[in-house]
C-alpha atoms as a PDB file:
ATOM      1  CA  UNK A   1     -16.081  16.339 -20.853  1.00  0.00           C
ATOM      2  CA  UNK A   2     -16.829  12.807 -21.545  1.00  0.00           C
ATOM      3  CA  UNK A   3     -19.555  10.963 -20.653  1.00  0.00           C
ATOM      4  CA  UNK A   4     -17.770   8.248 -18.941  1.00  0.00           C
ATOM      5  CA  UNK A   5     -13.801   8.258 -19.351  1.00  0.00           C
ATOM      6  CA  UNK A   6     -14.599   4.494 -20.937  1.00  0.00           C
ATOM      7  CA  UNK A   7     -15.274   6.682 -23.980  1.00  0.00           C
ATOM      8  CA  UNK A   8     -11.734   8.620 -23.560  1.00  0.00           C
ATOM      9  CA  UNK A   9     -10.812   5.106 -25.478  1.00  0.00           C
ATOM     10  CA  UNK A  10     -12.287   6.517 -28.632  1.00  0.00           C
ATOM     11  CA  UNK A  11     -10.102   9.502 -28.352  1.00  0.00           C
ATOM     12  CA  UNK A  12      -7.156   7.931 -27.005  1.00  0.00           C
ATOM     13  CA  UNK A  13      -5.100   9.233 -30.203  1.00  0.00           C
ATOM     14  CA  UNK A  14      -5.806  12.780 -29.970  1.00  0.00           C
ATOM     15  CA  UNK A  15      -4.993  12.693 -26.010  1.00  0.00           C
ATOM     16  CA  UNK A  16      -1.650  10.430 -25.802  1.00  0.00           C
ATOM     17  CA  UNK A  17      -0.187  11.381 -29.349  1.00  0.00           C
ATOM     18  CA  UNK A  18      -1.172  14.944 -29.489  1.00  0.00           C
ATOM     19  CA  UNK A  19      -1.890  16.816 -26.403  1.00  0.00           C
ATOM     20  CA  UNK A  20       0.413  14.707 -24.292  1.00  0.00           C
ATOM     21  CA  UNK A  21       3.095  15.055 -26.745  1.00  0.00           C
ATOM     22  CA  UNK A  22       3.273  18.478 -28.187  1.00  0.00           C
ATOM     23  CA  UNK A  23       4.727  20.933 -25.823  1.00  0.00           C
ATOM     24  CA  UNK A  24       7.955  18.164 -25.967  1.00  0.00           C
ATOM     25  CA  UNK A  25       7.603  18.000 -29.891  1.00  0.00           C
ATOM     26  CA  UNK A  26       7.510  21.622 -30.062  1.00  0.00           C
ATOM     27  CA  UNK A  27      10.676  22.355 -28.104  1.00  0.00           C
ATOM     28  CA  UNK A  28       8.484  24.716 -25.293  1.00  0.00           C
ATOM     29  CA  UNK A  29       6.647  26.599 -27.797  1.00  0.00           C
ATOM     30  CA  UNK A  30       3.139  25.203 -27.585  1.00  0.00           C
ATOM     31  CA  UNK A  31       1.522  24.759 -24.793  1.00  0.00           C
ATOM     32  CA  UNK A  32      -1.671  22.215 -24.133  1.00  0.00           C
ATOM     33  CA  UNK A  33      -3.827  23.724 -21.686  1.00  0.00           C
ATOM     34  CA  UNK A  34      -6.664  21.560 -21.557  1.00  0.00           C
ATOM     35  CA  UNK A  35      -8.331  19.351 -19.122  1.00  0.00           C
ATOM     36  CA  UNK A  36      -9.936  15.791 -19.957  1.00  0.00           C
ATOM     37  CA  UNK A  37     -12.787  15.326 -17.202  1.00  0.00           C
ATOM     38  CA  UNK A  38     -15.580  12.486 -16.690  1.00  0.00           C
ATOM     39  CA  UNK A  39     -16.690  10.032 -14.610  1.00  0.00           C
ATOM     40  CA  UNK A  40     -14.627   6.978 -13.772  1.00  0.00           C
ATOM     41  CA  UNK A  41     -14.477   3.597 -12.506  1.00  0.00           C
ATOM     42  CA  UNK A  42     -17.920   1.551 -11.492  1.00  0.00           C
ATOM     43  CA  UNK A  43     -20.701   3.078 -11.829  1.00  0.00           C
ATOM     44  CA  UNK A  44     -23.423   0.286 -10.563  1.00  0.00           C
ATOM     45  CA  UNK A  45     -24.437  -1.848 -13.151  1.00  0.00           C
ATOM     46  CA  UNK A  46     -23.869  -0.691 -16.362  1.00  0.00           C
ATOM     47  CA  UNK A  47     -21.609  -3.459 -17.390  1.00  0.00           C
ATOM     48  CA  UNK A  48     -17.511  -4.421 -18.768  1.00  0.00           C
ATOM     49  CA  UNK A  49     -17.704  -1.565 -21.095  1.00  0.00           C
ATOM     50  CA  UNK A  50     -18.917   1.135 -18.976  1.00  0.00           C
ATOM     51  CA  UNK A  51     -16.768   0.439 -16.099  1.00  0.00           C
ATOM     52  CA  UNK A  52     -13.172   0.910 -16.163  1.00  0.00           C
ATOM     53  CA  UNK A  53     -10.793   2.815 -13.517  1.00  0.00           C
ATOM     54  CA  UNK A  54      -8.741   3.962 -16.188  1.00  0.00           C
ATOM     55  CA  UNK A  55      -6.008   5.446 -14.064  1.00  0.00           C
ATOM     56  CA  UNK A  56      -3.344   2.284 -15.702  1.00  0.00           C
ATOM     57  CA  UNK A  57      -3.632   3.937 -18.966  1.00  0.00           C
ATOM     58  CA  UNK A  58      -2.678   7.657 -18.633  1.00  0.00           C
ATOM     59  CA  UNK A  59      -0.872   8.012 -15.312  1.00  0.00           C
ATOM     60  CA  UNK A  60       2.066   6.068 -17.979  1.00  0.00           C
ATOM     61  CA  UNK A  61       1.889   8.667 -20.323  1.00  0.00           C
ATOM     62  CA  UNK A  62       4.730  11.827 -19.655  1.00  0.00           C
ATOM     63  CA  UNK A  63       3.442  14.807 -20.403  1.00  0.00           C
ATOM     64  CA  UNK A  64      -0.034  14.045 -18.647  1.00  0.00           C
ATOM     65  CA  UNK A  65      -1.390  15.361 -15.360  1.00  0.00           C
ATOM     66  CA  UNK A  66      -3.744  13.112 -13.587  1.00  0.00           C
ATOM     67  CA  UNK A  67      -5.787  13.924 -10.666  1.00  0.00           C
ATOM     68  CA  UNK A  68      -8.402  11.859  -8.897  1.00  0.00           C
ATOM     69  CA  UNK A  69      -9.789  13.756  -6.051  1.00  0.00           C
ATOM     70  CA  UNK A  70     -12.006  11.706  -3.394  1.00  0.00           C
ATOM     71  CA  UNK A  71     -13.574  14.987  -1.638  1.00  0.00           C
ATOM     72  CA  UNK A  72     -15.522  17.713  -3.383  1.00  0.00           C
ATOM     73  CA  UNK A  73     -13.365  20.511  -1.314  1.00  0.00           C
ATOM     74  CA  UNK A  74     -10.116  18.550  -3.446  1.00  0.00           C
ATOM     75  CA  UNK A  75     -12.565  18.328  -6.569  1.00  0.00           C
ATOM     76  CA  UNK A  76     -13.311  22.008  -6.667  1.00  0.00           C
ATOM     77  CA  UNK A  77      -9.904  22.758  -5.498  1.00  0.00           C
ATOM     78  CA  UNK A  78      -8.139  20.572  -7.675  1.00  0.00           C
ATOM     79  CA  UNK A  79     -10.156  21.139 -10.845  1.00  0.00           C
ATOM     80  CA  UNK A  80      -9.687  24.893 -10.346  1.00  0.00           C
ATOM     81  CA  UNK A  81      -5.938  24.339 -10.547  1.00  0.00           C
ATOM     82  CA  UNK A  82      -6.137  22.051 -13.529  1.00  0.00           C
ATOM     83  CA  UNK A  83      -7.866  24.699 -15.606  1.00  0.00           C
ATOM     84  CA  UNK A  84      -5.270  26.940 -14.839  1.00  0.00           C
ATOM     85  CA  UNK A  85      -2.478  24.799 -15.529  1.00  0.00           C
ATOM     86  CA  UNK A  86      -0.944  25.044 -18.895  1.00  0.00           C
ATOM     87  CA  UNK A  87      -0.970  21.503 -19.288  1.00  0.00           C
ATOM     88  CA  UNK A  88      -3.088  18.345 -20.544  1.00  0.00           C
ATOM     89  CA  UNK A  89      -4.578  17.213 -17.395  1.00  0.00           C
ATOM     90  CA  UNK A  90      -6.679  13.960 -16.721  1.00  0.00           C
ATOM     91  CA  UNK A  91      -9.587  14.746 -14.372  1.00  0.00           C
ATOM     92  CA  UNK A  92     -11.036  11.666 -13.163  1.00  0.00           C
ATOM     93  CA  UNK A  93     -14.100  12.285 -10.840  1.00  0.00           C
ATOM     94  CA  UNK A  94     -15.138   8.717  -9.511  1.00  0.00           C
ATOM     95  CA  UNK A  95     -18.826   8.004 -10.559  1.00  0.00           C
ATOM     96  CA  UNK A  96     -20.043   6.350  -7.167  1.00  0.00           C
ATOM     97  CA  UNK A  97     -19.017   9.179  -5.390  1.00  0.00           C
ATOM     98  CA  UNK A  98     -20.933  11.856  -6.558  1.00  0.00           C
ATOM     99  CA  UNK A  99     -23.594  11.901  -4.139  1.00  0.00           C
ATOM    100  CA  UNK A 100     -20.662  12.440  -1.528  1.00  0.00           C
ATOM    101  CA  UNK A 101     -21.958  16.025   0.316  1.00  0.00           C
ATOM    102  CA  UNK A 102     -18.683  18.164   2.094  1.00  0.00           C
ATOM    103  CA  UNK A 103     -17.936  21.732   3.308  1.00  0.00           C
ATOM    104  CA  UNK A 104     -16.273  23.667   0.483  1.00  0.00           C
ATOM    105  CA  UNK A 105     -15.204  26.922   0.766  1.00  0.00           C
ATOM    106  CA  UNK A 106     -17.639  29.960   0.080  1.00  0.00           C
ATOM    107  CA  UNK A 107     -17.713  30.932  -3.655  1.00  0.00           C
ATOM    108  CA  UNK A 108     -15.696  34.135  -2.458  1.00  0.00           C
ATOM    109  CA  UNK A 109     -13.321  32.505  -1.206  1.00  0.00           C
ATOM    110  CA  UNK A 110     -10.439  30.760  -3.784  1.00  0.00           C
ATOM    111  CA  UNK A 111      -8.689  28.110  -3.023  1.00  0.00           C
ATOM    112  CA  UNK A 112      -6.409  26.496  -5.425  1.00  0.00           C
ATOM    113  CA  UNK A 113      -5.134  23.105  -4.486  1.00  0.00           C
ATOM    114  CA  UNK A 114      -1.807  22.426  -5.557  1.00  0.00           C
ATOM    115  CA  UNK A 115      -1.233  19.690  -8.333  1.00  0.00           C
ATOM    116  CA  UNK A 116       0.906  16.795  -7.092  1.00  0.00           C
ATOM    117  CA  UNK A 117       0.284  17.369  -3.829  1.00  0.00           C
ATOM    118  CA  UNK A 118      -1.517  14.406  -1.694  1.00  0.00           C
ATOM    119  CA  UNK A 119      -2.990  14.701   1.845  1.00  0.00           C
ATOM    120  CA  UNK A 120      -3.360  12.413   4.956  1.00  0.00           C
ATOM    121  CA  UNK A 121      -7.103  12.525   5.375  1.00  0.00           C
ATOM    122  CA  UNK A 122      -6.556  11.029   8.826  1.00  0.00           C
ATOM    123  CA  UNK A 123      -4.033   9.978  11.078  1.00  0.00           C
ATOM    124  CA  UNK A 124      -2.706   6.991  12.225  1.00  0.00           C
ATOM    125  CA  UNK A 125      -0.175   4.944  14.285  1.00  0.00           C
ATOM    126  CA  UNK A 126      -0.007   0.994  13.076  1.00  0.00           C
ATOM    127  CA  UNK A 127      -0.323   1.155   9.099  1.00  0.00           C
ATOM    128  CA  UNK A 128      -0.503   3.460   6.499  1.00  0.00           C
ATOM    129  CA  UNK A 129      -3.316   2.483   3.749  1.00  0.00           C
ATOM    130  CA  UNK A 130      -2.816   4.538   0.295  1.00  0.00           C
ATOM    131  CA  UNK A 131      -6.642   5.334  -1.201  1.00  0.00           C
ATOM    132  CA  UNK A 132      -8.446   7.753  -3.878  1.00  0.00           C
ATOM    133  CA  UNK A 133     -11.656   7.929  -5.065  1.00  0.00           C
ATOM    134  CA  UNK A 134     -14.551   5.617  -4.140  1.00  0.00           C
ATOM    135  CA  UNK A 135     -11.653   3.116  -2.036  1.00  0.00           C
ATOM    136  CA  UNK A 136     -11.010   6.396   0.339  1.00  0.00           C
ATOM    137  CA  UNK A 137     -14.359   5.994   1.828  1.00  0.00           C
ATOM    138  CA  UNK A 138     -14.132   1.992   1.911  1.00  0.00           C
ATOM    139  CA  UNK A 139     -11.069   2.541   4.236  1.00  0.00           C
ATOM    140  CA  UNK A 140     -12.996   5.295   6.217  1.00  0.00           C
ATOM    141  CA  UNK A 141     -15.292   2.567   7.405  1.00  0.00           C
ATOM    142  CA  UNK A 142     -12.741  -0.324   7.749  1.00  0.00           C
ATOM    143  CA  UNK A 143     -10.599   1.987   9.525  1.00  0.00           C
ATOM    144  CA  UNK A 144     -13.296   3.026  12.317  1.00  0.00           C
ATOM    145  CA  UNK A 145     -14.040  -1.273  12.238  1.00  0.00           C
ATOM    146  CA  UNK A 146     -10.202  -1.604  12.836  1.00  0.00           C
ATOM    147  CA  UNK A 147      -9.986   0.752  16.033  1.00  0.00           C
ATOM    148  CA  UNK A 148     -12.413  -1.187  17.816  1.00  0.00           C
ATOM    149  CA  UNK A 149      -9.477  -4.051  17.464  1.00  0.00           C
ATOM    150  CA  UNK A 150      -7.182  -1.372  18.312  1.00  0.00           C
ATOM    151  CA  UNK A 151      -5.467  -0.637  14.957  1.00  0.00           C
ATOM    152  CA  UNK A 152      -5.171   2.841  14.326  1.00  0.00           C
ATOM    153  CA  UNK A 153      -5.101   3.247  10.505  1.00  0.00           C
ATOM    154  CA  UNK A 154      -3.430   6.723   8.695  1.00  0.00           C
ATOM    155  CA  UNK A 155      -5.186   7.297   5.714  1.00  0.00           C
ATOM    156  CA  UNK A 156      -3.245   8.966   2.431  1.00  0.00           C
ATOM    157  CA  UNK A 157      -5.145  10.466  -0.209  1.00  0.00           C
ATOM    158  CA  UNK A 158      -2.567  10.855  -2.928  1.00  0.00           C
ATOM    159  CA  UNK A 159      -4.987  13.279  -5.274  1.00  0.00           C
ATOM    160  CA  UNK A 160      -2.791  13.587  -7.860  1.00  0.00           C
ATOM    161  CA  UNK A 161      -1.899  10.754  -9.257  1.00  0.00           C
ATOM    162  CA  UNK A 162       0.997  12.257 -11.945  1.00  0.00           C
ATOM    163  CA  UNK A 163       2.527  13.724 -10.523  1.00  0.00           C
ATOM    164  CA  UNK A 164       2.632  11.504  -7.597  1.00  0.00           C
ATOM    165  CA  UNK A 165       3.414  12.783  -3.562  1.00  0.00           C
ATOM    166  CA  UNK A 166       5.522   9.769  -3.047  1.00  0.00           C
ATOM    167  CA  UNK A 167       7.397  11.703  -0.520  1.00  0.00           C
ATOM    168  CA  UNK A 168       4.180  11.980   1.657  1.00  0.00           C
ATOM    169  CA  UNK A 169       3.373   8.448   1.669  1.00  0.00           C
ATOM    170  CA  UNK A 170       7.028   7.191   2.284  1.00  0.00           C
ATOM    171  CA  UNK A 171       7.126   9.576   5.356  1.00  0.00           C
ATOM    172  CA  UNK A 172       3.890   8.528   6.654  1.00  0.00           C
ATOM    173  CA  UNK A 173       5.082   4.430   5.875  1.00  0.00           C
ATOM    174  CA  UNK A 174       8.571   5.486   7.740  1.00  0.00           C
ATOM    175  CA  UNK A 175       5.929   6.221  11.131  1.00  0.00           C
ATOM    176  CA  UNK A 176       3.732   3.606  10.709  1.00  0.00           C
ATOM    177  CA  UNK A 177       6.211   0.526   9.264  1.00  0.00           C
ATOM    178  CA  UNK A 178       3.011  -0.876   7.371  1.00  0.00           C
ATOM    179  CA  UNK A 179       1.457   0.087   4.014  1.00  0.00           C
ATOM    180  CA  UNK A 180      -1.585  -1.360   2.421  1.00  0.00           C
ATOM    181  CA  UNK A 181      -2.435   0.390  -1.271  1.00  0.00           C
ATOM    182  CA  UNK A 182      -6.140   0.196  -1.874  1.00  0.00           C
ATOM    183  CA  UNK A 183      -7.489   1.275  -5.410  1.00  0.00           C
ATOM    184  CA  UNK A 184     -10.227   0.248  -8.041  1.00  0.00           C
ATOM    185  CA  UNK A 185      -8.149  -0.629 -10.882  1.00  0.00           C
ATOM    186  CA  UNK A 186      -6.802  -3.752 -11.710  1.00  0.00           C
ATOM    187  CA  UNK A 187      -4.060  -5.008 -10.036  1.00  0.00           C
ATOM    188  CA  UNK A 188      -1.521  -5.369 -13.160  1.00  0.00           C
ATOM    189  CA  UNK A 189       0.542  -2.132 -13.409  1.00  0.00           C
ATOM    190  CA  UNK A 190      -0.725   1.189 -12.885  1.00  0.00           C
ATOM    191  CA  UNK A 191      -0.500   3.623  -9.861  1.00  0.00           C
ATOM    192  CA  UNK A 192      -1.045   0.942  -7.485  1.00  0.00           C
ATOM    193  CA  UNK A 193       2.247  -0.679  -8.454  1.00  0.00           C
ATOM    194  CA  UNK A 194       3.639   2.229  -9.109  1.00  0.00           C
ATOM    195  CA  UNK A 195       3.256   3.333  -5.247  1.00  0.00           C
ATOM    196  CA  UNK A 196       4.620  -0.085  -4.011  1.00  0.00           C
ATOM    197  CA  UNK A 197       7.728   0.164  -5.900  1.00  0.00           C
ATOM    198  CA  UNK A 198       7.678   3.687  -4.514  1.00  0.00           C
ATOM    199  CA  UNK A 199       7.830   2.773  -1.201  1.00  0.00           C
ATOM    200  CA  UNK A 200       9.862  -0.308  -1.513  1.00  0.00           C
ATOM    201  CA  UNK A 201      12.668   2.130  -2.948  1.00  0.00           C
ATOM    202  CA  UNK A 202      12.534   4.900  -0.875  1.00  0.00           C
ATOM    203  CA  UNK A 203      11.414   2.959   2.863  1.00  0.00           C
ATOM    204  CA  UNK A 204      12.039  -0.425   2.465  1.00  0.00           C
ATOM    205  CA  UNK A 205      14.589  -0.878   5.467  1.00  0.00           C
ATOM    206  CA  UNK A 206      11.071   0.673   7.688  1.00  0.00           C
ATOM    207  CA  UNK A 207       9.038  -1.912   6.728  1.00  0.00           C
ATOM    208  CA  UNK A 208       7.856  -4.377   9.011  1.00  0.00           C
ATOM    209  CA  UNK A 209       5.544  -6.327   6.770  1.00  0.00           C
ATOM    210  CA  UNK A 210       5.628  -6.537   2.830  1.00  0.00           C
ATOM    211  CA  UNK A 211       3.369  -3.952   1.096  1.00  0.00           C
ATOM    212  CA  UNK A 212      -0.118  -5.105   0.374  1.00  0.00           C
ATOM    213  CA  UNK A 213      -2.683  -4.038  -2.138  1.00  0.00           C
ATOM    214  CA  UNK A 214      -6.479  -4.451  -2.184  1.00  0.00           C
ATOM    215  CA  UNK A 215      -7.586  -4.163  -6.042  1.00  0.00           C
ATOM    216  CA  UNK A 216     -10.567  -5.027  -8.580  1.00  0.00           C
ATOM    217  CA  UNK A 217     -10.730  -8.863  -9.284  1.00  0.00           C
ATOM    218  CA  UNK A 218      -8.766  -9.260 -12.437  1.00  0.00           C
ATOM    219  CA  UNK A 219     -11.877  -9.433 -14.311  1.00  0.00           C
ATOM    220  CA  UNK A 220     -14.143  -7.786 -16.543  1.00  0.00           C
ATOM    221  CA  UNK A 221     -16.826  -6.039 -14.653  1.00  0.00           C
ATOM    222  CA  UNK A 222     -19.998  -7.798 -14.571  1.00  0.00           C
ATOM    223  CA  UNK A 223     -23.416  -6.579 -14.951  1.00  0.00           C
ATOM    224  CA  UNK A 224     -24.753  -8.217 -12.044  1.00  0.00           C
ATOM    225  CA  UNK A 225     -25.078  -6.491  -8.571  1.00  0.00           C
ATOM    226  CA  UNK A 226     -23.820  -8.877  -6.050  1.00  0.00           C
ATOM    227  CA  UNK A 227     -21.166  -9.939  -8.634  1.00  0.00           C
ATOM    228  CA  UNK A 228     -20.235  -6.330  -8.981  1.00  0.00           C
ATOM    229  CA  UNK A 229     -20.097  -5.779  -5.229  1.00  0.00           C
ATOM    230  CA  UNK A 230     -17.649  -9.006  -5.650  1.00  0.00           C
ATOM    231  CA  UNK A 231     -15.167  -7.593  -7.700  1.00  0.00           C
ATOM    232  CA  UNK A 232     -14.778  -4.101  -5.960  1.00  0.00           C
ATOM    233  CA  UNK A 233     -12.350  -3.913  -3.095  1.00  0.00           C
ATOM    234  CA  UNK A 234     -14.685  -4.514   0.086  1.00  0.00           C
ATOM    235  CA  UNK A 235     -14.405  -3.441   3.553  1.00  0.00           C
ATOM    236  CA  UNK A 236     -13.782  -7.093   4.409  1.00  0.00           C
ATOM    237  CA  UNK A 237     -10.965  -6.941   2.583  1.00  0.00           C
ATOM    238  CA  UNK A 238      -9.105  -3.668   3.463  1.00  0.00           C
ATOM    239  CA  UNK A 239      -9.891  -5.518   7.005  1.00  0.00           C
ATOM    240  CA  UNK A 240      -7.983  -8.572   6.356  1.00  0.00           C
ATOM    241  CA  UNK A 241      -5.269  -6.689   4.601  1.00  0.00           C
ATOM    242  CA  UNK A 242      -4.709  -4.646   7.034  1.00  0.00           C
ATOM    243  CA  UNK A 243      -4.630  -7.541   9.779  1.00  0.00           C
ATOM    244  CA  UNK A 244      -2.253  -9.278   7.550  1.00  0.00           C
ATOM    245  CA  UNK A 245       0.253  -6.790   7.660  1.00  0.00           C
ATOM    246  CA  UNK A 246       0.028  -6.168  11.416  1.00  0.00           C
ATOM    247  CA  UNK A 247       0.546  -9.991  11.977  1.00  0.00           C
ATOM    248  CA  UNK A 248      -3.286 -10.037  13.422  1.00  0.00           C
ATOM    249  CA  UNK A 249      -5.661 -12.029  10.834  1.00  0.00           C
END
């Protein structure tokens, strides 16, 4: 467990050259079952240093599972299944969520949510918007904003992030003909990108608008609230996105 997954950095070594690696290296006969959990992403003023989304870094890395559950029914779920799995997985529990309460199931009851496998949190008709972590519950309240202007948003939770349910999100992008990807890292590279090109590949000749993405501001965090607030994708703009790409802003 780390502290904050800005001090996976220290470690970065030991988790992309060894643990990532070894079960390849080793032709099959070692396995790496262990999982790498934290917080992650902005955690309300505590700086540049202390507030990286580090999903860029390891959902590149083969050999890595990443998960980045937005509920804690997919947290328990999904961390159960990463301690069982027999390889290196990335947990990344998003720090401004934690005070998120949800129905889980009882402790006698297991459920084991299946790595690689995403969810649509909530259906939808005009666009599709792509969210995990602290963004899901930004597009929650843009998305009831948006009905009163009657756009009815589908929501995707991806919640693994390697491997990634890009067949989900194409089908739901095939229904809708809109996609806008939402996500707290920066907008160079990563899973965000990853998704478009996803999408662009598998349902371009559905689309009806190009693919848009609310991000961070390309910038180092700052300490500062209403700066910080400034940086992090907004409910203003998932809004305007998601007019954009209906041909309403």
């Amino acid at each position: 467990e780390f502290m904050t997954w800005n001090f996976s950095f220290v470690a970065f070594d030991q988790i992309v050259q060894n643990a990532a690696k070894i079960y390849q290296m080793s032709a099959g006969a070692v396995k790496v079952p262990i999982v790498f959990r934290g917080p992650n992403g902005a955690a309300r003023q505590v700086s540049s240093q202390h507030s990286h989304a580090v999903e860029p870094f390891y959902t590149n890395v083969p050999g890595l599972h990443v998960i980045a559950p937005s509920t804690p029914r997919d947290a328990k779920g999904l961390l159960k299944s990463a301690i069982r799995d027999n390889n290196p997985v990335v947990f990344l529990e998003g720090e401004t969520i934690y005070g998120v309460k949800g129905d889980v199931l009882d402790e006698g009851e297991e459920e084991l949510i299946p790595i690689g496998k995403g969810l649509v949190a909530k259906e939808g008709r005009d666009v599709t918007v792509v969210a995990w972590g602290r963004p899901y519950y930004t597009v929650l309240e843009a998305a009831e904003k948006l009905e009163a202007d009657g756009i009815s948003v589908e929501l995707v939770d991806p919640r693994t992030l390697r491997p990634l349910d890009l067949d989900l999100i194409v089908e739901s992008v095939k229904k809708t003909n809109r996609c806008v990807v939402v996500h707290e890292h920066w907008r160079y590279g990563g899973p965000g990108a990853e998704i478009v090109d996803g999408i662009q590949r598998e349902a371009f000749d559905y689309l009806d608008a190009p693919v848009l993405r609310v991000t961070n501001l390309d910038v180092p965090m700052p300490y500062a609230t209403n700066l910080e607030e400034l940086v992090l994708p907004t409910v203003d703009r998932v809004i305007d996105a998601v007019k954009k790409v209906c041909y309403r802003s």
